[in-house]
Protein backbone atom coordinates (compact mmCIF):
# COMPACT_ATOMS: atom_id res chain seq x y z
CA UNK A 1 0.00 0.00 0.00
CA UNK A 2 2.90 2.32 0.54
CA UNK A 3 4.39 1.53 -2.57
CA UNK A 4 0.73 2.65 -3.81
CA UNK A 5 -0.10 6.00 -2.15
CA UNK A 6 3.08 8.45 -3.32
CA UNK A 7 2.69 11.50 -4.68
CA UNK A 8 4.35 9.87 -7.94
CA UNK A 9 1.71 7.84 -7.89
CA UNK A 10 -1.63 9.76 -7.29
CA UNK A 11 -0.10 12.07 -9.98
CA UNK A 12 -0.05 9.79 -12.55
CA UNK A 13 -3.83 9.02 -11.65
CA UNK A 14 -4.64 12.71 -11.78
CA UNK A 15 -5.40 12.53 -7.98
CA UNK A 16 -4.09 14.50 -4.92
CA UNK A 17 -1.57 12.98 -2.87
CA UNK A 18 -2.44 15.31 0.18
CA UNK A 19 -6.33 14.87 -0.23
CA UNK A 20 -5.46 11.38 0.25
CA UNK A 21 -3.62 11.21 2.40
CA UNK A 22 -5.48 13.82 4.62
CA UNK A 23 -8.75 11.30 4.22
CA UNK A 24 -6.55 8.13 5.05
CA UNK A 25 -5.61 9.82 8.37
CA UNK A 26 -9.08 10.62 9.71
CA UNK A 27 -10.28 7.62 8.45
CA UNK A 28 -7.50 5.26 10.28
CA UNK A 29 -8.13 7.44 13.73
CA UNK A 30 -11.96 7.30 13.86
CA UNK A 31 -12.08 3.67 12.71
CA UNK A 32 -9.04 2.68 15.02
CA UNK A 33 -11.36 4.95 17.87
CA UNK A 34 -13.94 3.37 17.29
CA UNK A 35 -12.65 -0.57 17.55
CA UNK A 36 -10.94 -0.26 20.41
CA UNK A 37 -13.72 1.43 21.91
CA UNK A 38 -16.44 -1.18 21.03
CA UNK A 39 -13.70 -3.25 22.66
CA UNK A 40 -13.71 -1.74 26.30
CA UNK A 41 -17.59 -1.18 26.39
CA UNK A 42 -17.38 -5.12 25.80
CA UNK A 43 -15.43 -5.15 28.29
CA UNK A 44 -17.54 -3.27 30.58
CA UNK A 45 -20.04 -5.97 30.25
CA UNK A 46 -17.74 -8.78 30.73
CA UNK A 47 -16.58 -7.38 34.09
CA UNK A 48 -12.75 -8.67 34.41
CA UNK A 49 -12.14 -6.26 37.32
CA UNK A 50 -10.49 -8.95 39.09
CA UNK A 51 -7.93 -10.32 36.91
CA UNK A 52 -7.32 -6.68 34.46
CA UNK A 53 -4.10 -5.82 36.06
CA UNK A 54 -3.15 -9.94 35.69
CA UNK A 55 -4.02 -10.33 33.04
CA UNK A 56 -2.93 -7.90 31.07
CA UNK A 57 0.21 -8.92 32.10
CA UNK A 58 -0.25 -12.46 30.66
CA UNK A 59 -1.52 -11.20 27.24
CA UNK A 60 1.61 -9.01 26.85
CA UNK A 61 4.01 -11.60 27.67
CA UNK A 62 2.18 -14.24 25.41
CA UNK A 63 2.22 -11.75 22.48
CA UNK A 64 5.70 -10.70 22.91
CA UNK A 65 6.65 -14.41 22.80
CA UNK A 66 5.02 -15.37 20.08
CA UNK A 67 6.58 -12.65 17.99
CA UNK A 68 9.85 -12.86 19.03
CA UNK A 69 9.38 -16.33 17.51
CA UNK A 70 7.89 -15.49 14.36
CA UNK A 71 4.04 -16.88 14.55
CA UNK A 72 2.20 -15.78 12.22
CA UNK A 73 -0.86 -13.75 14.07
CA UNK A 74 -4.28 -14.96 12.86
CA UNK A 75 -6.34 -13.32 10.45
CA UNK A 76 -7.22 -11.71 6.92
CA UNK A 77 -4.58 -12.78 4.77
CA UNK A 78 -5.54 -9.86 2.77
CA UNK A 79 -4.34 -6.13 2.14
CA UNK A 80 -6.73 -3.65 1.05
CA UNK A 81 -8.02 -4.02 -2.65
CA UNK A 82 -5.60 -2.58 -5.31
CA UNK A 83 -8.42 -2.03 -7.74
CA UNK A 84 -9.46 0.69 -5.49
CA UNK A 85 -6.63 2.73 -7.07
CA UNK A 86 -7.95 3.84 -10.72
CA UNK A 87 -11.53 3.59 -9.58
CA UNK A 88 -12.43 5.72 -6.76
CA UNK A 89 -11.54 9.61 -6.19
CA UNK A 90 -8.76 10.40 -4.01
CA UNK A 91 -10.44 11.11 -1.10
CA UNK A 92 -12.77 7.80 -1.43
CA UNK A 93 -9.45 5.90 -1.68
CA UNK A 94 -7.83 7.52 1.22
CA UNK A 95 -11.33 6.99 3.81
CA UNK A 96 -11.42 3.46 2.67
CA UNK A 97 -8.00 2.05 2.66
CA UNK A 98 -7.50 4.38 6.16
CA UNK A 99 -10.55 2.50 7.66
CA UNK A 100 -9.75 -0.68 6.48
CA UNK A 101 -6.11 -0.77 7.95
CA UNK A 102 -6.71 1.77 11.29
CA UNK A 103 -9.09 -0.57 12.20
CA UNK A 104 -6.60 -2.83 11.93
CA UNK A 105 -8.56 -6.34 12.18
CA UNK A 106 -9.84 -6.42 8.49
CA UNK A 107 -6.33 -6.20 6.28
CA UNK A 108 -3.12 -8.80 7.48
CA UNK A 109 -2.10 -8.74 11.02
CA UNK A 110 1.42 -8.48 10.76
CA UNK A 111 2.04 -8.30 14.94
CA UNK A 112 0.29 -10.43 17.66
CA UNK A 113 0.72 -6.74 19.32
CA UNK A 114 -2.24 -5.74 17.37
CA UNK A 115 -4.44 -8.30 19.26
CA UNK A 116 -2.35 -7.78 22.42
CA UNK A 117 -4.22 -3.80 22.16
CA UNK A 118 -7.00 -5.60 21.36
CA UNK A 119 -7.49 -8.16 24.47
CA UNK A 120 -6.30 -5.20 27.06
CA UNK A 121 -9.25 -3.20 25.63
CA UNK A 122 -11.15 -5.91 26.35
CA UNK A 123 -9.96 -6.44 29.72
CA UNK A 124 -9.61 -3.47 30.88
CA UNK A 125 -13.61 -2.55 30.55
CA UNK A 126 -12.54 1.02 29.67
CA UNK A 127 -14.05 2.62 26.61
CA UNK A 128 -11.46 5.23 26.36
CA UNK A 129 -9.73 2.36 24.89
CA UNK A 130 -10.39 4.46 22.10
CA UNK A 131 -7.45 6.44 22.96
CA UNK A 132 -5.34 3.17 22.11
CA UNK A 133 -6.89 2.64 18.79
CA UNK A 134 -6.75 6.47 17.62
CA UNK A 135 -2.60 6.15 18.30
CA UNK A 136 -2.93 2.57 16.49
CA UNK A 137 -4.62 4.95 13.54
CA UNK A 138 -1.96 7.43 13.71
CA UNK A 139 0.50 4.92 13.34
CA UNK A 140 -0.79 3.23 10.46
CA UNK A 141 -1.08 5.98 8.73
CA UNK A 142 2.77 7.60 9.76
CA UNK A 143 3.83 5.43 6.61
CA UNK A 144 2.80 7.17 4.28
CA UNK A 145 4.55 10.58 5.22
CA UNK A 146 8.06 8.87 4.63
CA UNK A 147 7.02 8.88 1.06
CA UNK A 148 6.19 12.43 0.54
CA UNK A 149 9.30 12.99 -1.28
CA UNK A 150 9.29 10.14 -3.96
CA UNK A 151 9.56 11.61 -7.36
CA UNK A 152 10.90 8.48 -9.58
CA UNK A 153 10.20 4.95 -9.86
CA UNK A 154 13.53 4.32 -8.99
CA UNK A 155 13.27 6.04 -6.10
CA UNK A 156 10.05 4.63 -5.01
CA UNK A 157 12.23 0.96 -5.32
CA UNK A 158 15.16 2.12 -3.29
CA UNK A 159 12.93 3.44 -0.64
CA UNK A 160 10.81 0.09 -0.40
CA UNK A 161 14.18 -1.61 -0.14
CA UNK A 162 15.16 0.25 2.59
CA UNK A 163 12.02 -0.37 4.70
CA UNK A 164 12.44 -3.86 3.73
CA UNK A 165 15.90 -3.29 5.88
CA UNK A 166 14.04 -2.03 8.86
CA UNK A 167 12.35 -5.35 9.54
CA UNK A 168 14.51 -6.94 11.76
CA UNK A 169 15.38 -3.83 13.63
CA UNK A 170 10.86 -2.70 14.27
CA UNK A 171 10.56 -6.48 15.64
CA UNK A 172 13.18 -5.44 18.19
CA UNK A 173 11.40 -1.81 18.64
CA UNK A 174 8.01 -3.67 19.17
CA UNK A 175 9.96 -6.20 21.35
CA UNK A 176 11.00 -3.13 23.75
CA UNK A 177 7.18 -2.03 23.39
CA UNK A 178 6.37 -5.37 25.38
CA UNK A 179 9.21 -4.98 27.82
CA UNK A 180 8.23 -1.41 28.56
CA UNK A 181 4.49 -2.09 28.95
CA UNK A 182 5.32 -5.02 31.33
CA UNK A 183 7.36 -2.35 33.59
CA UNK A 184 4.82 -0.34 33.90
CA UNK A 185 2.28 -2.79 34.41
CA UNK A 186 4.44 -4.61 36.86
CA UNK A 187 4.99 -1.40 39.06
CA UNK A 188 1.12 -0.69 39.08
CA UNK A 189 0.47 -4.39 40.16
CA UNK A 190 2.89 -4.63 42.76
């Protein structure tokens, strides 16, 4: 999808990059919002008072193990459709891939972090939740600013190889996600 939203690309489709780009964003932070949300007023209901602070705890640590050894998280084996691209106006493009992916349940899972956010919402019976998934929308959507300044195809390439770089380092930054969450969480449960 990054390789698909430039402003190289939306050019060449007579479309605004920034309109796009603009509608992604709000779209990824309301429907992020929103998800997580729904998620703590189930939570509400389900009434896990007694075992939040626990078990948050154990749903960090179990995501956090599983990738650090490479499971693949369950879900969509999908990415949002590429036909999208010549047939909907800019700002149609940018609400609908930006809901599909802040949302973050209906495209590929790439993190068992993403369900980690998920189950806490849950737990925690806290609809403010919505908090979490309007910075999981933000951070979706901070991808596509690092290609603001692609004006070639060759320089869309060597940019998508150097992301491809970053993988092993973003497992360790997501790693040191886990290990900070647990400290905190620790220190309020003790």
């Amino acid at each position: 999808m990054l390789s698909s939203i430039t402003p190289l690309g939306q050019r060449g489709r007579g479309m605004s990059w920034k309109r796009t780009v603009v509608a992604f964003w709000i779209a990824a932070i309301v429907s992020g919002c929103a998800v997580f949300a729904a998620a703590g007023l189930i939570g509400v209901f389900l009434r896990f008072d007694s075992v939040a602070p626990w078990g948050v705890i154990v749903v960090i640590v179990v995501a956090a193990i599983l990738d650090l050894v490479g499971a693949k998280p369950p879900g969509p084996r999908r990415q949002v459709d590429e036909d999208w691209l010549g047939r909907y106006r800019d700002w149609v493009l940018g609400l609908g891939y930006g809901a599909q992916l802040g949302a973050g349940l209906v495209t590929i899972i790439p993190s068992y972090g993403t369900w980690a956010i998920l189950i806490v919402a849950v737990i925690s019976g806290f609809p403010l939740a919505g908090l979490l998934g309007a910075a999981f929308g933000v951070g979706r959507s901070l991808l596509l600013l690092t290609a603001r300044n692609v004006t070639s195809q060759s320089g869309l390439v060597e940019r998508m190889q150097r992301f491809a770089g970053f993988e092993p380092r973003a497992r360790w930054v997501a790693f040191s996600g886990y290990a900070v969450a647990l400290l905190g969480l620790g220190a309020h449960v003790i």
